[in-house]
Protein backbone atom coordinates (compact mmCIF):
# COMPACT_ATOMS: atom_id res chain seq x y z
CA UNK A 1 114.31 -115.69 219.69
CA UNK A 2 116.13 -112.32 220.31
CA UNK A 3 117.01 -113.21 224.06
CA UNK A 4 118.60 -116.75 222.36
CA UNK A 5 120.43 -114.20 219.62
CA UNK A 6 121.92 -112.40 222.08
CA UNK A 7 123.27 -115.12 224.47
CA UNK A 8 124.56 -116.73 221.36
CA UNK A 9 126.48 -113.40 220.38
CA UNK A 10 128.03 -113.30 224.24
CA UNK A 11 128.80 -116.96 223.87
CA UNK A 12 131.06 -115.98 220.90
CA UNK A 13 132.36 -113.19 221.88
CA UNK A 14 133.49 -114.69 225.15
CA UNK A 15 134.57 -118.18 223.19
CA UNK A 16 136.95 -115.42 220.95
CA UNK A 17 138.50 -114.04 224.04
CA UNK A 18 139.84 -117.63 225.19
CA UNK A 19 140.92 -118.84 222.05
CA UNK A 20 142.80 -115.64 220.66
CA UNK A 21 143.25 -113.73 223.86
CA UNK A 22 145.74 -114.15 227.55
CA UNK A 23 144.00 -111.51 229.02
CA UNK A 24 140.35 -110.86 229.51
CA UNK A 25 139.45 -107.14 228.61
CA UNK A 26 136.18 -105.32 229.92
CA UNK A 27 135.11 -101.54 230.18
CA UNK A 28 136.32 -99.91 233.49
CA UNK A 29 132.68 -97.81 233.36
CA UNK A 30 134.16 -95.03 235.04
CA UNK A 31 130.93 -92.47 234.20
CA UNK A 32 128.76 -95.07 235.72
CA UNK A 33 130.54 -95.88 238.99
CA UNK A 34 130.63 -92.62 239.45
CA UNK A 35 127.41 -92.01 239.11
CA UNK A 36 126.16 -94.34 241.35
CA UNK A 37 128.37 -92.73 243.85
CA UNK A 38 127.59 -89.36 243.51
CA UNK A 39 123.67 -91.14 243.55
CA UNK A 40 124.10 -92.64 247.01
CA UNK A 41 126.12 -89.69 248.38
CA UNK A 42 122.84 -87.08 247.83
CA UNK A 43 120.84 -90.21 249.43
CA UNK A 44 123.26 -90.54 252.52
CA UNK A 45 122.86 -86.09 252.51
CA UNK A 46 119.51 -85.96 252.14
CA UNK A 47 119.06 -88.94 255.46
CA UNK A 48 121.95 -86.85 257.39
CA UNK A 49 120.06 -83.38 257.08
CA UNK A 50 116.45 -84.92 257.74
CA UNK A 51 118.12 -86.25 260.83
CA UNK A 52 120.03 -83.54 261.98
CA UNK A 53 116.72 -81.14 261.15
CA UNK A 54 114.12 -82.93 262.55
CA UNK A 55 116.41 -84.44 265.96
CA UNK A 56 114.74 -88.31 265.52
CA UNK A 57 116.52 -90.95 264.69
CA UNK A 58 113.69 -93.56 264.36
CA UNK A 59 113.74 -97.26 263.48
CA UNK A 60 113.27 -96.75 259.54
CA UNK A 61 115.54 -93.65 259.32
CA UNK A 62 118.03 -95.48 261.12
CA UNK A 63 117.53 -99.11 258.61
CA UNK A 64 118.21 -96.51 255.31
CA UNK A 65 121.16 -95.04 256.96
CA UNK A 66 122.87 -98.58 257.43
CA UNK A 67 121.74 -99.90 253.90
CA UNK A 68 122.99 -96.48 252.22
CA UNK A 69 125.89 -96.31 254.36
CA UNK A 70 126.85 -100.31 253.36
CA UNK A 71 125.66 -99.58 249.67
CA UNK A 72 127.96 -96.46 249.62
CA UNK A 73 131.53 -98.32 250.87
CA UNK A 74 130.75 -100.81 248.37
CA UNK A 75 130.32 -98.95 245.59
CA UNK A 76 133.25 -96.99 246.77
CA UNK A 77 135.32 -100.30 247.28
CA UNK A 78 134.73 -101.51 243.36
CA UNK A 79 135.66 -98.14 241.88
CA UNK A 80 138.39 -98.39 243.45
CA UNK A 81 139.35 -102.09 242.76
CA UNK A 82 138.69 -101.53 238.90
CA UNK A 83 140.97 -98.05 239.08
CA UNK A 84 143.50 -100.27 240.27
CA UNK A 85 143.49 -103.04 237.44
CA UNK A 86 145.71 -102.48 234.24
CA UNK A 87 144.87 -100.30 231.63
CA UNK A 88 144.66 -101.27 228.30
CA UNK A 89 147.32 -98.73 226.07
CA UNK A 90 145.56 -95.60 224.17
CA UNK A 91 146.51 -97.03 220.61
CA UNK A 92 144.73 -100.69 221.49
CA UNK A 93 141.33 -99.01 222.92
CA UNK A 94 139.87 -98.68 218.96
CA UNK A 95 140.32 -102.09 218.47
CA UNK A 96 138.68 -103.24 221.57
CA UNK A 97 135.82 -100.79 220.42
CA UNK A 98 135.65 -102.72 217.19
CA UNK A 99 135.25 -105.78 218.68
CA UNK A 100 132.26 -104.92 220.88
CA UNK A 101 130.64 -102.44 218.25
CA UNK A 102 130.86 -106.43 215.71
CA UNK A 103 129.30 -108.44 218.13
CA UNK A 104 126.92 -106.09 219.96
CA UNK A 105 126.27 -102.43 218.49
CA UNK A 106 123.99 -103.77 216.19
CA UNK A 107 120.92 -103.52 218.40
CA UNK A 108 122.24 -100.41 220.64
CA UNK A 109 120.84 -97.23 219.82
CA UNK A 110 124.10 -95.02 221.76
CA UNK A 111 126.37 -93.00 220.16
CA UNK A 112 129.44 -94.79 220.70
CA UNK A 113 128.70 -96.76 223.72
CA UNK A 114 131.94 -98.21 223.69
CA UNK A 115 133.60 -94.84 224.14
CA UNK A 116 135.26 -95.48 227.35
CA UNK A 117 138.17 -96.66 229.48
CA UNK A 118 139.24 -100.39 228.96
CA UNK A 119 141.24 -102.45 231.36
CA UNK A 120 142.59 -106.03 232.15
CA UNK A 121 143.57 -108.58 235.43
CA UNK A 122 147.14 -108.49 235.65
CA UNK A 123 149.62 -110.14 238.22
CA UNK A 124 151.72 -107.97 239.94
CA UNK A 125 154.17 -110.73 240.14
CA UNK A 126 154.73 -111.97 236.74
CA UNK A 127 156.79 -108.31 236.05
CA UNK A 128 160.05 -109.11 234.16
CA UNK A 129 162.97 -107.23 235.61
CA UNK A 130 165.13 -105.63 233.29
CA UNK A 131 168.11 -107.50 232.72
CA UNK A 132 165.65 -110.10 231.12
CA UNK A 133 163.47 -107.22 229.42
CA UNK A 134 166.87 -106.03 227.93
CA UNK A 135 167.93 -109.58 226.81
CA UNK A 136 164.51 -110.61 224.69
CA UNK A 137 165.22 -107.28 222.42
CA UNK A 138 168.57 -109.02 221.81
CA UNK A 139 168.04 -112.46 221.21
CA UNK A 140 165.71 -114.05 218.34
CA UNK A 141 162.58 -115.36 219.74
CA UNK A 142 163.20 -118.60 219.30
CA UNK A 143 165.42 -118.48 222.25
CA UNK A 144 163.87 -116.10 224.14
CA UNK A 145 160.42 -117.36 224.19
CA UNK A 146 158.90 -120.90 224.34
CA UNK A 147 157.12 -122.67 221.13
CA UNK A 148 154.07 -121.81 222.45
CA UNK A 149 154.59 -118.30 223.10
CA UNK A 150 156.15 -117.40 219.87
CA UNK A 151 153.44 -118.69 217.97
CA UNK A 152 151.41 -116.36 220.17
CA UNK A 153 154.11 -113.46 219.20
CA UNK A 154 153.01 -113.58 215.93
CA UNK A 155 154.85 -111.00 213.57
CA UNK A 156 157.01 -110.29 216.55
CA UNK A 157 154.74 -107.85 218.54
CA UNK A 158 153.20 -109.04 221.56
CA UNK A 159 149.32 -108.11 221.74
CA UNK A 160 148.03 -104.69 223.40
CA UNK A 161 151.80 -103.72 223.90
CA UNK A 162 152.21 -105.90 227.04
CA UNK A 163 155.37 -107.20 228.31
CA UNK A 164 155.35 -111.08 228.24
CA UNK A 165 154.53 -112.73 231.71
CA UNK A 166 157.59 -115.74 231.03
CA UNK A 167 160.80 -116.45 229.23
CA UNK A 168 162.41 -119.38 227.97
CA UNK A 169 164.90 -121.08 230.28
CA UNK A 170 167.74 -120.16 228.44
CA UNK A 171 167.12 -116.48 228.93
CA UNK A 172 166.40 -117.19 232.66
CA UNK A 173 169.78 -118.97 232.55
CA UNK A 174 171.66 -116.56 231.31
CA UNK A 175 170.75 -113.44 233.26
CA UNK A 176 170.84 -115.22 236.43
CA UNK A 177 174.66 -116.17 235.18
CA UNK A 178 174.69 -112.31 234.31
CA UNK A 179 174.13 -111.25 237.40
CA UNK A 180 176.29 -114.05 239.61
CA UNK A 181 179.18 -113.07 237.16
CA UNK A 182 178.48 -109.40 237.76
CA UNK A 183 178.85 -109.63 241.84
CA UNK A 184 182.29 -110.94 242.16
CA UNK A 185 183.36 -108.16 239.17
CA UNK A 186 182.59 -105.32 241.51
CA UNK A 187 184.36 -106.97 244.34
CA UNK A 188 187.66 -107.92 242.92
CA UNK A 189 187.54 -104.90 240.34
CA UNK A 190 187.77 -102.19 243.04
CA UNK A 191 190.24 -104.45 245.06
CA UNK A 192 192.56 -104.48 242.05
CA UNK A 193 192.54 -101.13 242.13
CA UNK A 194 193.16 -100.62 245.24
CA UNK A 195 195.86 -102.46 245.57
CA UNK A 196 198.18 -101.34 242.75
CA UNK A 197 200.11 -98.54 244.07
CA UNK A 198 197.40 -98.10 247.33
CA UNK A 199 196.71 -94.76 249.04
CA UNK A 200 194.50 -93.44 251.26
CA UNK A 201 192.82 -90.89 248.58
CA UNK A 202 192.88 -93.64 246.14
CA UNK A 203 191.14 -96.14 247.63
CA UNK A 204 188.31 -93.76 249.30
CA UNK A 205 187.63 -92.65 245.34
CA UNK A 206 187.39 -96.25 244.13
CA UNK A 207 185.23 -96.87 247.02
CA UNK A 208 182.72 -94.26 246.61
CA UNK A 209 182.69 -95.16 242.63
CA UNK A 210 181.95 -98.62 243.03
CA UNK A 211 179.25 -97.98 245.64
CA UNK A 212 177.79 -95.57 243.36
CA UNK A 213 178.11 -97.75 239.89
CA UNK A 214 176.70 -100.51 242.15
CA UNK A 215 173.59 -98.53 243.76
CA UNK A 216 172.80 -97.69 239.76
CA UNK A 217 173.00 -100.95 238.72
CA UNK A 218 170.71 -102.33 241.35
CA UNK A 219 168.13 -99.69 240.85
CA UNK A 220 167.86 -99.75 237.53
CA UNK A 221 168.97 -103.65 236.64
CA UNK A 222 167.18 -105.67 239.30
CA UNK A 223 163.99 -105.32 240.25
CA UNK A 224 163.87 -105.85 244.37
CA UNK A 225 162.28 -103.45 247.17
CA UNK A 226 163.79 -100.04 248.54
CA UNK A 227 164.54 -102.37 251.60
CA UNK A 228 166.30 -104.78 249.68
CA UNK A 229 168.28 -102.38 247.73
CA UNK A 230 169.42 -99.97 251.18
CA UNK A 231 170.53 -103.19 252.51
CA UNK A 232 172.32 -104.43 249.66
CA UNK A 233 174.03 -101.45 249.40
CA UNK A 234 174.83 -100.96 252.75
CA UNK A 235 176.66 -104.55 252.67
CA UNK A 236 178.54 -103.93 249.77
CA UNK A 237 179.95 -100.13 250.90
CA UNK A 238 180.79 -102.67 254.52
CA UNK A 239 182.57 -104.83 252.53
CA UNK A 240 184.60 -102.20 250.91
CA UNK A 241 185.33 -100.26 253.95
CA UNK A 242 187.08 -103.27 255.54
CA UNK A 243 189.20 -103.60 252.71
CA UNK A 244 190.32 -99.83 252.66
CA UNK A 245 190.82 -100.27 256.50
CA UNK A 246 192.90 -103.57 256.48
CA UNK A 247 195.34 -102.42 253.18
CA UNK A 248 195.71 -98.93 254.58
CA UNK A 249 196.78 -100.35 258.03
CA UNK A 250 198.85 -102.87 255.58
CA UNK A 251 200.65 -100.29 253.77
CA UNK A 252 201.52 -98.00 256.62
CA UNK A 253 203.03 -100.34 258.32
């Protein structure tokens, strides 16, 4: 009867998760991963120095070394991978507590089990870059999320303080015409400049403040790779160049 209590208590607990939750939250267990490292590191020692003391490597020496040795990258390997997934935010951690400690603490005789890192899957991909970040402050959820999402939103903050995976097409829409309306701007803006009474000095100090105003805005308004962005800019400061070069050969002659 206990064992069917507490399968029924993980059944609900894990049946809450899919109906009120995106993302599935679990305990990182950092004191026990590192214990079990630290465990199979005085193993691997204690093989290493019986080896090195006694100058045999036999056949069962040899079998513990390889299972330690493949237990120990393992363990290794998961600490690692659960480092590496998303931690939940400081202010959230009590109420994960709460919701272990109501299905679970009951029977646990710990002091605070539940004391402990907490963390969640995320994809790396589904990051919204910040033109669209900027534009969801801005605009009333109804627009800037689906029907589906905003009913998820609830009183208008989104749950464990993470930023929302999607946006509704007209915010999509509208920062991709953003940014397509802000490219040609910082061509023909400089250009204009450069044209109206043109000099040498001018031009290079319109130049160098566009490529500058640009580089900012690319950094800090688009998300893309250091790659992307050196070539981008690169292309854009080309662009320029020829301009200066073909109205300064202009105007001189």
């Amino acid at each position: 009867m206990e064992a069917k209590g507490d399968s029924s208590k993980i059944l609900d607990y894990v049946a809450r998760s899919l109906n009120e939750e995106e993302d599935f939250h679990f305990l990182r267990l950092e004191f026990l991963h590192r214990l079990n490292i630290v465990e199979l590191q005085i193993q691997l020692v204690q093989i290493k120095r019986r080896i090195q003391n006694e100058h045999v490597s036999d056949a069962e020496s040899l079998e513990k070394l390889r299972v330690g040795l493949k237990h120990y990258a393992t363990a290794i390997r998961d600490y690692q991978f659960l480092r590496n997934m998303k931690n939940v935010e400081k202010a959230s951690i009590p109420h994960r507590k709460l919701l272990l400690q109501k299905y679970f603490d009951a029977e646990l005789d710990l002091d605070d089990p539940y004391e402990a890192h907490y963390a969640y899957c995320h994809d790396v991909n589904a990051n919204i870059d910040p033109i669209r970040e900027s534009l969801l402050k801005y605009i009333p959820d109804n627009l800037a999320f689906s029907r589906s999402k905003c009913l998820q939103k609830g009183d208008g903050d989104l749950p464990e303080g993470k930023p929302p995976r999607s946006v509704s097409p007209f915010v999509d829409r509208l920062a991709r015409f953003i940014i397509s309306f802000i490219g040609p701007v910082f061509l023909v803006a400089p250009m204009i400049i450069m044209t109206l009474n043109p000099s040498q000095t001018k031009s290079l100090v319109t130049v160098s403040v566009a490529v500058i105003i640009f580089s900012l805005l690319l950094s800090f308004g688009v998300r893309v790779s250091n790659v992307d962005t050196l070539v981008s800019t690169a292309t854009y400061a080309a662009v320029l160049v020829v301009f200066v070069g073909t109205s300064t050969g202009g105007s001189n002659s």
